[in-house]
C-alpha atoms as a PDB file:
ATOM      1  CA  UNK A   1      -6.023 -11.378 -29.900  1.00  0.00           C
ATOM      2  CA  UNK A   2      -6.570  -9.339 -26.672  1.00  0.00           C
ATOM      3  CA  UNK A   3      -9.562  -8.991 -25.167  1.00  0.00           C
ATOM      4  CA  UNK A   4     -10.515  -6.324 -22.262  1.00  0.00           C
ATOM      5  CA  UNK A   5     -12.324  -3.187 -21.166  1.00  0.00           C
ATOM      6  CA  UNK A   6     -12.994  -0.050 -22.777  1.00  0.00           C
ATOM      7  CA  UNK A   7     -14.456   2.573 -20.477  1.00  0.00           C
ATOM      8  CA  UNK A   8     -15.535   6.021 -21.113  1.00  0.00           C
ATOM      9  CA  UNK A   9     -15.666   9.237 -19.317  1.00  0.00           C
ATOM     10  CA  UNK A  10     -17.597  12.600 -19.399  1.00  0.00           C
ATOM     11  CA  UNK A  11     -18.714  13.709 -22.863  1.00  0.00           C
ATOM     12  CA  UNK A  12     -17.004  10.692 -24.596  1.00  0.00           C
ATOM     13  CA  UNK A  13     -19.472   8.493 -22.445  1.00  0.00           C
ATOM     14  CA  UNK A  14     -22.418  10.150 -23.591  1.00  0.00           C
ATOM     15  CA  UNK A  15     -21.139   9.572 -27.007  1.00  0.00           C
ATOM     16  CA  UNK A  16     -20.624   6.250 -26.958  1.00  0.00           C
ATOM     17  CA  UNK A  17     -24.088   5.498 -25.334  1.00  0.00           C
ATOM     18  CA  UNK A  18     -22.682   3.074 -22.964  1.00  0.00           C
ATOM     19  CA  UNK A  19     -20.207   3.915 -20.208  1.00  0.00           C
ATOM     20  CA  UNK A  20     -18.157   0.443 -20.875  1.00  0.00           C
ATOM     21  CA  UNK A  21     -17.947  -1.945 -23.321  1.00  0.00           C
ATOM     22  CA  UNK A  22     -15.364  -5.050 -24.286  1.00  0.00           C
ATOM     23  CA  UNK A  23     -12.620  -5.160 -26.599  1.00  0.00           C
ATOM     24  CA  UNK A  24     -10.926  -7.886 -28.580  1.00  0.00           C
ATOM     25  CA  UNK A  25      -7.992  -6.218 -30.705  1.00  0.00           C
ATOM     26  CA  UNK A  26      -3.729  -6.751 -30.217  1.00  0.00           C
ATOM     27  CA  UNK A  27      -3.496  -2.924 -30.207  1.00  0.00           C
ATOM     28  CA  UNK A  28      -4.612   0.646 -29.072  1.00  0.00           C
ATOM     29  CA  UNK A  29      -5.780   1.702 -32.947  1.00  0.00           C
ATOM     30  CA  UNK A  30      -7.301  -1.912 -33.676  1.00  0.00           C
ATOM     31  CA  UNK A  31      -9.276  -1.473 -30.318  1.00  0.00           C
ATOM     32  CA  UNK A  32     -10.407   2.556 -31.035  1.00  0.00           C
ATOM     33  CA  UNK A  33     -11.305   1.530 -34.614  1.00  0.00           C
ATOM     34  CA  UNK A  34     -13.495  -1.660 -33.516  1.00  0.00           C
ATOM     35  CA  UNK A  35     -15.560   0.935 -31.291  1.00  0.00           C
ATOM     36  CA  UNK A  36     -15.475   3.517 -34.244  1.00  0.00           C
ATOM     37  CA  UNK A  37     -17.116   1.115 -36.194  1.00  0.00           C
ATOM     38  CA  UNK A  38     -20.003  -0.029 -34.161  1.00  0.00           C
ATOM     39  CA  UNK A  39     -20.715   3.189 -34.307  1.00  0.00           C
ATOM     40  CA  UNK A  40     -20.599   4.626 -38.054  1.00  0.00           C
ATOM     41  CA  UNK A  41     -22.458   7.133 -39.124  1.00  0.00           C
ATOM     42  CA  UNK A  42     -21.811   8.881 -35.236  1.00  0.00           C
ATOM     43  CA  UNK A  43     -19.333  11.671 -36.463  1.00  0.00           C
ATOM     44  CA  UNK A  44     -19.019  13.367 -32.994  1.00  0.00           C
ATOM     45  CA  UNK A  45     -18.188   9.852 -31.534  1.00  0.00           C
ATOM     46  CA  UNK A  46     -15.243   9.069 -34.128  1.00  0.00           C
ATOM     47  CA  UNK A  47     -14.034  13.102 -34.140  1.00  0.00           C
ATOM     48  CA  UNK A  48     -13.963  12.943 -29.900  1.00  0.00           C
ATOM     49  CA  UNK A  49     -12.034  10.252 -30.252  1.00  0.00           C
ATOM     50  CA  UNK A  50      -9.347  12.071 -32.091  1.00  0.00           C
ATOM     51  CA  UNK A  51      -8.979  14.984 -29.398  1.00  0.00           C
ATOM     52  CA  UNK A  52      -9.164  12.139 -26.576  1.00  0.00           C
ATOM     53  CA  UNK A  53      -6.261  10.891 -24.419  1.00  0.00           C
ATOM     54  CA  UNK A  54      -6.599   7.374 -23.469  1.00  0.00           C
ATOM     55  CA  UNK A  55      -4.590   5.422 -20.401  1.00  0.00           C
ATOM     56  CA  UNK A  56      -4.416   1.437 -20.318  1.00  0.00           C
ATOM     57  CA  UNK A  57      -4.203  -0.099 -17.099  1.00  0.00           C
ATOM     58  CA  UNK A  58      -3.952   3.901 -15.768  1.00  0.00           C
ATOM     59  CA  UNK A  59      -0.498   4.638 -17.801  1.00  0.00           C
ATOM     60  CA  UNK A  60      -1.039   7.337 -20.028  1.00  0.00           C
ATOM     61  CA  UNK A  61      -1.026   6.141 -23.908  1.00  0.00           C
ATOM     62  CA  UNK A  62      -1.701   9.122 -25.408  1.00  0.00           C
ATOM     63  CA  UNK A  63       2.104  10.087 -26.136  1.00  0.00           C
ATOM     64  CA  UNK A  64       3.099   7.124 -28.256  1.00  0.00           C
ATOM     65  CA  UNK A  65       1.090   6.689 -31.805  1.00  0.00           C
ATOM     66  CA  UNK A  66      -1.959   4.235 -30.951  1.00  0.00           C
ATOM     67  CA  UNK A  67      -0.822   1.735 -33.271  1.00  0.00           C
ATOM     68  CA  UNK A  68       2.626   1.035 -31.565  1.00  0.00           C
ATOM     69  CA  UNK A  69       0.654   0.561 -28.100  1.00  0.00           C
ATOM     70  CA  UNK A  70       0.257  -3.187 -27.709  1.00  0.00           C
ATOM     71  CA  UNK A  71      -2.421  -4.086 -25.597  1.00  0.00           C
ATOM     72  CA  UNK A  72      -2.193  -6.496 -22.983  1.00  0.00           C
ATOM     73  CA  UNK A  73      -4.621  -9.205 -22.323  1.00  0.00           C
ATOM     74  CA  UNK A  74      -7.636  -8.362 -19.539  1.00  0.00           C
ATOM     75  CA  UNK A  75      -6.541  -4.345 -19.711  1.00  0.00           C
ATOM     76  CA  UNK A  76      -8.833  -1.393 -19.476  1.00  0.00           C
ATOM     77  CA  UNK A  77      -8.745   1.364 -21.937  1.00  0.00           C
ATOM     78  CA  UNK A  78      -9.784   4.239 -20.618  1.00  0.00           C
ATOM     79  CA  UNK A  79     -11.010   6.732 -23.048  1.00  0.00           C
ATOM     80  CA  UNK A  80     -10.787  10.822 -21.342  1.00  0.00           C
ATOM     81  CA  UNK A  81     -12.157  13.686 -23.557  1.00  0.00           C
ATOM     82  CA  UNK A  82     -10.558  16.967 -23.310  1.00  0.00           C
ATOM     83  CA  UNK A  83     -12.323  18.765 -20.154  1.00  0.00           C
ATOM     84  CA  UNK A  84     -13.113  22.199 -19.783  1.00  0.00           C
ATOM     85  CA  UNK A  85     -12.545  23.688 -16.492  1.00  0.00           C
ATOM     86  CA  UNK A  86     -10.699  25.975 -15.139  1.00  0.00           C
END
């Protein structure tokens, strides 16, 4: 099992309640569902995570299903919400 970092930005930050929090899980879905689940019952956390785009160790991860994204051990997941901006 890996173990490492989640961090969260913006809007998914205030969501989560914490701006960082540790992982242990082998990949990108086993580590968003763990942080799902301390939090059930928090709809708006669970449905930004489904817009969100997510880098480990800075690479984007976003493009590949989460499940096929192994983690490796000591990484940081970061989680980005969709910004507004323009």
């Amino acid at each position: 099992m890996t173990s490492g970092t989640i961090r969260y930005w913006a809007a998914a930050k205030q969501a989560a309640g914490v701006a960082e929090e540790p992982f242990e899980a082998g990949t990108l879905a086993a580590a968003l569902a763990a942080a799902a689940e301390r939090r059930a019952g928090n709809t708006h956390f669970s449905e930004l995570l489904q817009r969100s785009s997510f880098l480990v160790d800075g690479t984007p991860a976003s493009r590949r299903a989460a499940a096929d994204v192994t983690l490796p051990d000591g990484c940081v997941i970061e989680v980005l919400p969709p910004f507004a901006g323009g």
